[in-house]
C-alpha atoms as a PDB file:
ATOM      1  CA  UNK A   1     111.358  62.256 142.136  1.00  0.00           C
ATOM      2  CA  UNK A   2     110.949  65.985 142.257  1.00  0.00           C
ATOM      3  CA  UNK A   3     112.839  68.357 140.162  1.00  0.00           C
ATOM      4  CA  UNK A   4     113.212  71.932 139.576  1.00  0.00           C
ATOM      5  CA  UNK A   5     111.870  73.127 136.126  1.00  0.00           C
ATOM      6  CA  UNK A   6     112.714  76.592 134.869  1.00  0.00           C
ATOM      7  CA  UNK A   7     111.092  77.844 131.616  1.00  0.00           C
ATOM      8  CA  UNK A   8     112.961  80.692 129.827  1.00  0.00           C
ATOM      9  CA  UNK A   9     110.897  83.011 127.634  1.00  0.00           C
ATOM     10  CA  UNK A  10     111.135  85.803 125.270  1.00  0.00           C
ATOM     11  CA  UNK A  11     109.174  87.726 128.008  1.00  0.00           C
ATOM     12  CA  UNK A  12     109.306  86.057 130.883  1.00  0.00           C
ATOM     13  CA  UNK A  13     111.034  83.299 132.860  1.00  0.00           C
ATOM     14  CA  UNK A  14     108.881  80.876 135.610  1.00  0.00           C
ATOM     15  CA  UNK A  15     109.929  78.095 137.549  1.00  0.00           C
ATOM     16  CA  UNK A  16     107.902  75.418 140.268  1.00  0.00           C
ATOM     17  CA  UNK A  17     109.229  72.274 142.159  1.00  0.00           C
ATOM     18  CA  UNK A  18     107.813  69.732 140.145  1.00  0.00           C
ATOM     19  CA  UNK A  19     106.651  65.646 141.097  1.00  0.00           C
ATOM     20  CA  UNK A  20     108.202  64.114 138.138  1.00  0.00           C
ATOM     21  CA  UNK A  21     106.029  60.890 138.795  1.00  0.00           C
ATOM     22  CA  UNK A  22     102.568  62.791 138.454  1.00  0.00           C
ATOM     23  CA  UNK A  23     103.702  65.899 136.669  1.00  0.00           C
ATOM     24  CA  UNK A  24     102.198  67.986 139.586  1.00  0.00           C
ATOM     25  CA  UNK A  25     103.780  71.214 140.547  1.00  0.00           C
ATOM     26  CA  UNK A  26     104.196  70.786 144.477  1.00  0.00           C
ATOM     27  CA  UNK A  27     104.895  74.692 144.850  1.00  0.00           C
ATOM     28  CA  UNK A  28     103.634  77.732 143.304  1.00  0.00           C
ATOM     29  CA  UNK A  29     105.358  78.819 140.515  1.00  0.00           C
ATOM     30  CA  UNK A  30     107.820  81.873 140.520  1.00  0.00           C
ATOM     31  CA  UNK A  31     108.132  84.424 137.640  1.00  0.00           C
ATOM     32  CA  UNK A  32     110.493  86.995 136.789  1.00  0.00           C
ATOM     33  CA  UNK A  33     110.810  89.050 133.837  1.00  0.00           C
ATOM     34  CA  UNK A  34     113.043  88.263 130.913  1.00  0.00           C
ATOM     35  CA  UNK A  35     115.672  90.857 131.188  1.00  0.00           C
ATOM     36  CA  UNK A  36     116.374  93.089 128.541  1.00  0.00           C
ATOM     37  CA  UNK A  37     118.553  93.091 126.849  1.00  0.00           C
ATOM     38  CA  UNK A  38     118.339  89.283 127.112  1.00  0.00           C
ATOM     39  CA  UNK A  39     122.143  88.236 127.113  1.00  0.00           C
ATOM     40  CA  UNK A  40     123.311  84.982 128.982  1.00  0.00           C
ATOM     41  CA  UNK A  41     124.486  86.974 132.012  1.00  0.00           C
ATOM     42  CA  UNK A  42     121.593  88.596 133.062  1.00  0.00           C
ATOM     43  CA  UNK A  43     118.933  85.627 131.982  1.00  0.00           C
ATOM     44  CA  UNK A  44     121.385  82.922 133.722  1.00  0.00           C
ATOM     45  CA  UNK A  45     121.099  85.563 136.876  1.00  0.00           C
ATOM     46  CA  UNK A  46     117.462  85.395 136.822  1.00  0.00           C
ATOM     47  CA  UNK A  47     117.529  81.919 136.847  1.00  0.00           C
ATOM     48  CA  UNK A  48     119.436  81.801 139.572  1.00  0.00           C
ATOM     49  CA  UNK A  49     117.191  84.144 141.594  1.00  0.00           C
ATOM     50  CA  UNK A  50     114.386  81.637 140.657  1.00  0.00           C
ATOM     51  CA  UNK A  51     116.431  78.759 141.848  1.00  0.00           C
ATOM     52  CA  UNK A  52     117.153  81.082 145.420  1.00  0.00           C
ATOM     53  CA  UNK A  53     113.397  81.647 145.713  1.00  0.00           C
ATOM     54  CA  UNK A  54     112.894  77.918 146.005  1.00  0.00           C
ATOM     55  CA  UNK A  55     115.921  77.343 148.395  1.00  0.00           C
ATOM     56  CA  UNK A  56     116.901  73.996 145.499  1.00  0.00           C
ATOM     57  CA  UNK A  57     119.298  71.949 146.102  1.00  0.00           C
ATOM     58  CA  UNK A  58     118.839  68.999 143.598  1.00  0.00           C
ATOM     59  CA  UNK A  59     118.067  68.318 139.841  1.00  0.00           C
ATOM     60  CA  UNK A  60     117.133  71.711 137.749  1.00  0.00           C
ATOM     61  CA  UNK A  61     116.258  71.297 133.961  1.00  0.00           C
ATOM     62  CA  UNK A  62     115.450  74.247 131.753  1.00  0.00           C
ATOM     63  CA  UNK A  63     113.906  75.014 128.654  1.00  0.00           C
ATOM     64  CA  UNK A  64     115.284  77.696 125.808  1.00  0.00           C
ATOM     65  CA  UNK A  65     113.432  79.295 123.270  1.00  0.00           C
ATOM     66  CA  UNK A  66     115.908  78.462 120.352  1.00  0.00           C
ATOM     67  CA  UNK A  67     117.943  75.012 119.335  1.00  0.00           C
ATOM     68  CA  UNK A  68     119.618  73.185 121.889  1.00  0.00           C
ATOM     69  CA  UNK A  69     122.304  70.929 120.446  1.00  0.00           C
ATOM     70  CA  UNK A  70     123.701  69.094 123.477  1.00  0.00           C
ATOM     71  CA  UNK A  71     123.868  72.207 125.653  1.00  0.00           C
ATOM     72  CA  UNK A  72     124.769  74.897 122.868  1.00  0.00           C
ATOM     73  CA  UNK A  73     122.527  77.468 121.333  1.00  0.00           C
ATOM     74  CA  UNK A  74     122.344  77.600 117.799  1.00  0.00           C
ATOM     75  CA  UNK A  75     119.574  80.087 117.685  1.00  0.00           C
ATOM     76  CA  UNK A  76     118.125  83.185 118.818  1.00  0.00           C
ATOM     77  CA  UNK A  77     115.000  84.106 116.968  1.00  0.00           C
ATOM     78  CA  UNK A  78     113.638  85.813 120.628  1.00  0.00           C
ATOM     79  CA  UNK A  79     116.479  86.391 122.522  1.00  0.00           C
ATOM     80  CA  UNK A  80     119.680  88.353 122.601  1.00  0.00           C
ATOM     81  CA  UNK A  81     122.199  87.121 119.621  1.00  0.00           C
ATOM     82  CA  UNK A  82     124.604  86.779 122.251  1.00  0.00           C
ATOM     83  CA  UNK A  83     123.105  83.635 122.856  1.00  0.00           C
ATOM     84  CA  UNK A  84     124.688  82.068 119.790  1.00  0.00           C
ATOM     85  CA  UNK A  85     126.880  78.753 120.187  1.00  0.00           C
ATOM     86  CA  UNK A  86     127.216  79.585 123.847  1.00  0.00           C
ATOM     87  CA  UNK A  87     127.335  76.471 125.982  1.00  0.00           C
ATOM     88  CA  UNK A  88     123.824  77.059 127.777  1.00  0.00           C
ATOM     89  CA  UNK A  89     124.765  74.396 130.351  1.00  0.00           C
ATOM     90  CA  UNK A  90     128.184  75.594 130.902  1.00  0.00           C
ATOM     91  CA  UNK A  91     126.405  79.356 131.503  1.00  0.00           C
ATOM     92  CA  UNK A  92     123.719  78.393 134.304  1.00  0.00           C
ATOM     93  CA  UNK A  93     125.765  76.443 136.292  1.00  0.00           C
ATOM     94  CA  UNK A  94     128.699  78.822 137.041  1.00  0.00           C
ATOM     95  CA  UNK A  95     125.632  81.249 137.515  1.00  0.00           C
ATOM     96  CA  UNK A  96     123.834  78.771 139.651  1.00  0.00           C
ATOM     97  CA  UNK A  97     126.454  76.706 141.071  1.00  0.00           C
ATOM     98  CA  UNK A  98     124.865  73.514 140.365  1.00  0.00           C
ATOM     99  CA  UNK A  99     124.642  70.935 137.344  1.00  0.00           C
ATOM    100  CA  UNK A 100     121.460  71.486 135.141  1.00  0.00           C
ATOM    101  CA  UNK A 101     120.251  70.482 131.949  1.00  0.00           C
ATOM    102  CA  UNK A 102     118.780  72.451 129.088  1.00  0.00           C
ATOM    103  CA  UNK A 103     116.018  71.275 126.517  1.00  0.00           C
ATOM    104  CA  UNK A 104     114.516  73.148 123.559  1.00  0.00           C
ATOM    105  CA  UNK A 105     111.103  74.853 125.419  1.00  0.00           C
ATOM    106  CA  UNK A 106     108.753  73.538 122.929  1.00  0.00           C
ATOM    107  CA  UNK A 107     110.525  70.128 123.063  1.00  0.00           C
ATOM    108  CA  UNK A 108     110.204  70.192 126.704  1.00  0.00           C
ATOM    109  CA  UNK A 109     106.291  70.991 126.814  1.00  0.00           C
ATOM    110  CA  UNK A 110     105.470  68.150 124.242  1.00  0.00           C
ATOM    111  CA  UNK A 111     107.142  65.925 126.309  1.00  0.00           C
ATOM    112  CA  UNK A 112     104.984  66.853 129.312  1.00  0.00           C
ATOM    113  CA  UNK A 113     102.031  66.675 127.256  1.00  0.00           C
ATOM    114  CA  UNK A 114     102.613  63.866 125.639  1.00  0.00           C
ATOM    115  CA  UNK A 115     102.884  62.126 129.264  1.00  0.00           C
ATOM    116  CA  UNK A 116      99.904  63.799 131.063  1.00  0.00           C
ATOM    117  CA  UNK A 117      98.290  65.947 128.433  1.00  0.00           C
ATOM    118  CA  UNK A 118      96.270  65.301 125.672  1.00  0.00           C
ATOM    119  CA  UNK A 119      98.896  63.420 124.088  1.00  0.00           C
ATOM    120  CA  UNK A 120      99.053  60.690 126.268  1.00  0.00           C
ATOM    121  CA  UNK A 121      98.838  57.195 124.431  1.00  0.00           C
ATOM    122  CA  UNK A 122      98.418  59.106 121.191  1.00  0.00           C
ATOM    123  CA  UNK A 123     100.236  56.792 117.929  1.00  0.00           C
ATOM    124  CA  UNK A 124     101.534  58.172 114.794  1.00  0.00           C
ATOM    125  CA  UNK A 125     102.480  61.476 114.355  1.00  0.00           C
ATOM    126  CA  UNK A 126     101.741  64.225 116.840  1.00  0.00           C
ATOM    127  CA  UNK A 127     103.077  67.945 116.896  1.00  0.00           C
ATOM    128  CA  UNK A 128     102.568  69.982 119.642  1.00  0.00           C
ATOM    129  CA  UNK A 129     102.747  73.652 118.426  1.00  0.00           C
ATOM    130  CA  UNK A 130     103.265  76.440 121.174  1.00  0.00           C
ATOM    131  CA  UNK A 131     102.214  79.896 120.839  1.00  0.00           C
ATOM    132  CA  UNK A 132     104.017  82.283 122.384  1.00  0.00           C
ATOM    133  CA  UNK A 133     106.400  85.176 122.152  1.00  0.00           C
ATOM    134  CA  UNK A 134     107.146  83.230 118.792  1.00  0.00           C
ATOM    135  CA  UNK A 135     106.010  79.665 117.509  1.00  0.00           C
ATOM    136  CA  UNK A 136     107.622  76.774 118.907  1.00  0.00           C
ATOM    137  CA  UNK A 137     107.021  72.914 117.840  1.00  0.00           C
ATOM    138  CA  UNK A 138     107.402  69.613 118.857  1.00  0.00           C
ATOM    139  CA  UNK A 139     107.329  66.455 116.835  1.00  0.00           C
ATOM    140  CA  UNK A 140     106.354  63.075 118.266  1.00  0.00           C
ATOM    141  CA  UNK A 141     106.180  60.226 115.888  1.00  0.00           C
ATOM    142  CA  UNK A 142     104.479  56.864 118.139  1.00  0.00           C
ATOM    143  CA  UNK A 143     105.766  58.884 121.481  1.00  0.00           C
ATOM    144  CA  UNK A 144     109.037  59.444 120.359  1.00  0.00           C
ATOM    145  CA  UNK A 145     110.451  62.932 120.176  1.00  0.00           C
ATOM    146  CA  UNK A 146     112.364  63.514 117.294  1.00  0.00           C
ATOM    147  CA  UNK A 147     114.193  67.146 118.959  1.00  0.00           C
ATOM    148  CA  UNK A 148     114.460  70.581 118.011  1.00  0.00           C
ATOM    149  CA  UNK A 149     111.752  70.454 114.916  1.00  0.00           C
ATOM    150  CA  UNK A 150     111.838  74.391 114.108  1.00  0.00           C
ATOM    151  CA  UNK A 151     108.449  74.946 112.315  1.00  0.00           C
ATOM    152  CA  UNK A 152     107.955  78.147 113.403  1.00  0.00           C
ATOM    153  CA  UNK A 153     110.671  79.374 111.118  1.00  0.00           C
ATOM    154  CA  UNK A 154     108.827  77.976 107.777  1.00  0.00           C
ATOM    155  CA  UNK A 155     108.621  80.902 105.640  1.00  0.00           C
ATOM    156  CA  UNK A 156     104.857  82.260 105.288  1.00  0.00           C
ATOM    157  CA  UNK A 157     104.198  84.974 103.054  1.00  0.00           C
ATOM    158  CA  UNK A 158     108.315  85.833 102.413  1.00  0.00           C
ATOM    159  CA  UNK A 159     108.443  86.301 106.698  1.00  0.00           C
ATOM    160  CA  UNK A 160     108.888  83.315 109.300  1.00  0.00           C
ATOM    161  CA  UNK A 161     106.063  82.415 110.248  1.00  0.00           C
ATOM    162  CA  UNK A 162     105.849  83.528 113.550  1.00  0.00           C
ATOM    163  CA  UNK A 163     106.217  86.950 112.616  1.00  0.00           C
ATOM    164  CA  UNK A 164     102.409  86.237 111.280  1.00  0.00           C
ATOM    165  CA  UNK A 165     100.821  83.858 113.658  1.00  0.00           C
ATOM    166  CA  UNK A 166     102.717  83.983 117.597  1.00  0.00           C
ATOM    167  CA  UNK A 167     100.278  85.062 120.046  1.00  0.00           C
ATOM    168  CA  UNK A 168     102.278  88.100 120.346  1.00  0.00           C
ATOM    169  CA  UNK A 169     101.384  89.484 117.328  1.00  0.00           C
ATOM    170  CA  UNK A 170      97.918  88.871 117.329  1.00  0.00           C
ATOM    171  CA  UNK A 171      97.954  91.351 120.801  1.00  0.00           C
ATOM    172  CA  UNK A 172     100.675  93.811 118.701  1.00  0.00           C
ATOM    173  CA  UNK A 173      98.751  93.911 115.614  1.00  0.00           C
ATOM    174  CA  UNK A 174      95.260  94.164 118.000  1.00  0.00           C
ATOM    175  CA  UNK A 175      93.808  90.931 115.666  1.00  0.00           C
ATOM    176  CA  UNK A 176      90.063  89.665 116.323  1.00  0.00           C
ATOM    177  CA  UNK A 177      90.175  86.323 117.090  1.00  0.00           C
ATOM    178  CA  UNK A 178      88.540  85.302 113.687  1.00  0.00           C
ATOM    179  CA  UNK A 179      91.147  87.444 111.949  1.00  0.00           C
ATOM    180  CA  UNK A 180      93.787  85.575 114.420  1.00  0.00           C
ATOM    181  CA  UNK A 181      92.190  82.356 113.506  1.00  0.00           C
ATOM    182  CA  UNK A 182      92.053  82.961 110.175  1.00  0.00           C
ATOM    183  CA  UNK A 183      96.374  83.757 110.228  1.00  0.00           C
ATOM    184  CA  UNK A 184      96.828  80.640 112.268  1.00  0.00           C
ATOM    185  CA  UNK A 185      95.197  78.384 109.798  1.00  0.00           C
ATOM    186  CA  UNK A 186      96.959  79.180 107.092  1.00  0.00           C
ATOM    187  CA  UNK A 187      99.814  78.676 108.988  1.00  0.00           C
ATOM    188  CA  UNK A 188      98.607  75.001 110.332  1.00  0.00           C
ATOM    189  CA  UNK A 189      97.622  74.142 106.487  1.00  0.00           C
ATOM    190  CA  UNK A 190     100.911  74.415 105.612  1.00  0.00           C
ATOM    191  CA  UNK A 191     102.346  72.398 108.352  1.00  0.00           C
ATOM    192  CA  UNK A 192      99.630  69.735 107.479  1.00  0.00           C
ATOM    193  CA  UNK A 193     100.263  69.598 103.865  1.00  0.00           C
ATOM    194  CA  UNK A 194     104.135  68.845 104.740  1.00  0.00           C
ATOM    195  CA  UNK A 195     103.850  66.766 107.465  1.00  0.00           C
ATOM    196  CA  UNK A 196     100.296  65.364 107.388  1.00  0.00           C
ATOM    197  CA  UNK A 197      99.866  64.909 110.879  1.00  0.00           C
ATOM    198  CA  UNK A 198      97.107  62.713 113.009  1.00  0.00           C
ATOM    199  CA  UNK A 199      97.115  65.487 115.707  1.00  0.00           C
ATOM    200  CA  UNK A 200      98.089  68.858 116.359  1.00  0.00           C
ATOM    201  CA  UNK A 201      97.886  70.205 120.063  1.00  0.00           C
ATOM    202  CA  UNK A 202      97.968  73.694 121.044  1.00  0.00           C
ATOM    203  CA  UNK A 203     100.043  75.229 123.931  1.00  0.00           C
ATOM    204  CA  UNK A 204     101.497  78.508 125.247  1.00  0.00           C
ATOM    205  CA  UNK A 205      99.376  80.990 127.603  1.00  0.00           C
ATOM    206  CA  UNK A 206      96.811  81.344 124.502  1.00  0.00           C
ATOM    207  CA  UNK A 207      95.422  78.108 125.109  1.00  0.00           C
ATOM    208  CA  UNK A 208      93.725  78.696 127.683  1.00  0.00           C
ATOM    209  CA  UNK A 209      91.347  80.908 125.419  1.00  0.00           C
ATOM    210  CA  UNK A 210      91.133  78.101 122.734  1.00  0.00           C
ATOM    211  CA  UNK A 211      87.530  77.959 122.654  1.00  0.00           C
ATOM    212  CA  UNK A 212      87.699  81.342 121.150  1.00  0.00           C
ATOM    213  CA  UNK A 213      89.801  80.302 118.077  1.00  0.00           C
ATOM    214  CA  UNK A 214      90.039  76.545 117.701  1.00  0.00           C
ATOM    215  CA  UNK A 215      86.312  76.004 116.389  1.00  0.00           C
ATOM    216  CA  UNK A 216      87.155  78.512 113.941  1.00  0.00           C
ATOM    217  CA  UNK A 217      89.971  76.437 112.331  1.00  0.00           C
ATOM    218  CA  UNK A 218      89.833  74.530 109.454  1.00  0.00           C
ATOM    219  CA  UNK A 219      91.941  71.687 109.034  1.00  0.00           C
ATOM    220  CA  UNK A 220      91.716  67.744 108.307  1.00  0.00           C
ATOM    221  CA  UNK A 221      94.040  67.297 111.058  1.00  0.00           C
ATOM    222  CA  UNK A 222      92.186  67.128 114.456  1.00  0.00           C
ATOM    223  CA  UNK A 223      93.490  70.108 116.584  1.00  0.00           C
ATOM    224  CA  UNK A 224      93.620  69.979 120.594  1.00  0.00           C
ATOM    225  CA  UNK A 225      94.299  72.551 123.167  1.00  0.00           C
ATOM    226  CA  UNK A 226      97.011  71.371 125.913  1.00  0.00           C
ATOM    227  CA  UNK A 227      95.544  70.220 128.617  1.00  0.00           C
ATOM    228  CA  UNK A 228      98.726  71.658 130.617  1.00  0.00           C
ATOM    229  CA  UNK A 229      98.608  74.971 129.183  1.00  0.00           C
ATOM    230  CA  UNK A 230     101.112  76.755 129.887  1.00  0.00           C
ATOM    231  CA  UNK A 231     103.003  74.661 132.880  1.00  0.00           C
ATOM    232  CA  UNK A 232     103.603  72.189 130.169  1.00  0.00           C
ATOM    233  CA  UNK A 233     107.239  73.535 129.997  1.00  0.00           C
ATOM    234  CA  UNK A 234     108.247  73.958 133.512  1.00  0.00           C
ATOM    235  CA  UNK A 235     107.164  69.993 133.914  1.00  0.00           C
ATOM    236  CA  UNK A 236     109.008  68.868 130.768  1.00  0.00           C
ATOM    237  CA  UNK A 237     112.075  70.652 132.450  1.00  0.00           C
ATOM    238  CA  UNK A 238     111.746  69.265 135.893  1.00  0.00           C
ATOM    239  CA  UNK A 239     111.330  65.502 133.843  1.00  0.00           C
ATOM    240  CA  UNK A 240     114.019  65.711 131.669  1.00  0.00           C
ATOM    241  CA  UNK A 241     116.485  67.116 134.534  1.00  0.00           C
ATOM    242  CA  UNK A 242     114.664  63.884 136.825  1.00  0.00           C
ATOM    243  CA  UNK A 243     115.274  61.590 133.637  1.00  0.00           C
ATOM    244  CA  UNK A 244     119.329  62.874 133.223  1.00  0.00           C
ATOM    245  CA  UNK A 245     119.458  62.554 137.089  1.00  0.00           C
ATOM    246  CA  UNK A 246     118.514  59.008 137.180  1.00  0.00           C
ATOM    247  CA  UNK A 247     120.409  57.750 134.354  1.00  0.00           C
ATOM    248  CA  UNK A 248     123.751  59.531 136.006  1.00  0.00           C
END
């Protein structure tokens, strides 16, 4: 089945037709920017421009950077405050005129990844940690996500702790990547020592440079880089808005 997956971002919001079956993005994908402010208006508009660019006219899931609890956002760590207990769901389809479903984003990329990525086949407990505009996480104890797992919030230093280790701030603060490395460890010890994981996998745009920070970790927990990078959420989109579709 194919499916539309949108991926909402602090910065930026991207979208591709997506083969559920494969996880293979049958179209390039489109991005726009995030607009600013980023109230549900103007962000479910952009969506909507993204679903007009693709002329689609069938399932659409998107991910949100904040907790989705059955449609409703009860966050908004990196977008407008607006956002707050608004019925997401309720918002993009009178802006898009069609039914779609909304997923946490990091949820959404562990699920891809967990499919086709790394995490494929992987037992015990795996989180999936996206770097980003913020931190975003996804738990997965023998496959099975357990949803909206906000570990980018744990407090590091009297801050969240993506206020220390999100890609954006090693480009804001201009970091090395050793001094980078050296913020995200600390960050990924403390995960460890409360979770005591068997794998941690790396996502968001910065993965694609993980051989410049990764072998500069250290952790007991053995640490992968996506192997979806930073399509992971548009595909976990398009399957969970496939999945909902089928089960209708």
């Amino acid at each position: 089945m194919r499916a539309l997956g949108i991926d909402i971002g602090g910065s930026g919001i991207k979208g591709a037709v997506v083969e559920t079956r494969t996880g293979k993005m049958v179209a390039e994908r489109f991005r726009r920017p995030t607009p600013q402010p980023s109230k549900p208006k103007p962000v479910a508009r952009t969506v909507a421009e993204i679903v007009e660019h693709f002329d689609w006219r069938g399932p659409i899931g998107c991910t949100f950077p904040a907790i989705v609890h059955h449609g409703v956002i009860l966050s908004a760590a990196n977008v407008h405050h607006d956002w707050v207990g608004a019925d997401c769901v309720r918002v993009m389809r009178q802006a898009i005129g069609q039914p779609v479903s909304v997923t946490n984003d990091a949820d959404a990329a562990g699920v891809a990844e967990m499919t086709f990525g790394i995490g494929k086949g992987k037992p015990g407990l795996v989180i999936m940690i996206t770097l980003g505009t913020g931190i975003g996480s996804a738990l997965f104890y023998n496959g099975v996500l357990v949803p909206n797992a906000e570990l980018g919030h744990l407090q590091l230093h009297g801050v969240d702790a993506e206020a220390r280790a999100a890609a954006r701030v090693r480009a804001e603060d201009k970091l090395s990547w050793k001094q980078y490395a050296k913020r995200l460890n600390e960050y990924l010890a403390h995960v460890e020592f409360l979770f005591t994981p068997d794998l941690f996998i790396i996502g968001g745009g910065i993965s694609a440079d993980h051989r410049k920070f990764l072998p500069l970790l250290k952790l007991r927990t053995p640490v992968a880089p996506a192997r979806l990078r930073n399509d992971a959420g548009i595909i976990g989109a398009a399957m969970t808005a496939a999945t909902r579709k089928r089960r209708a």
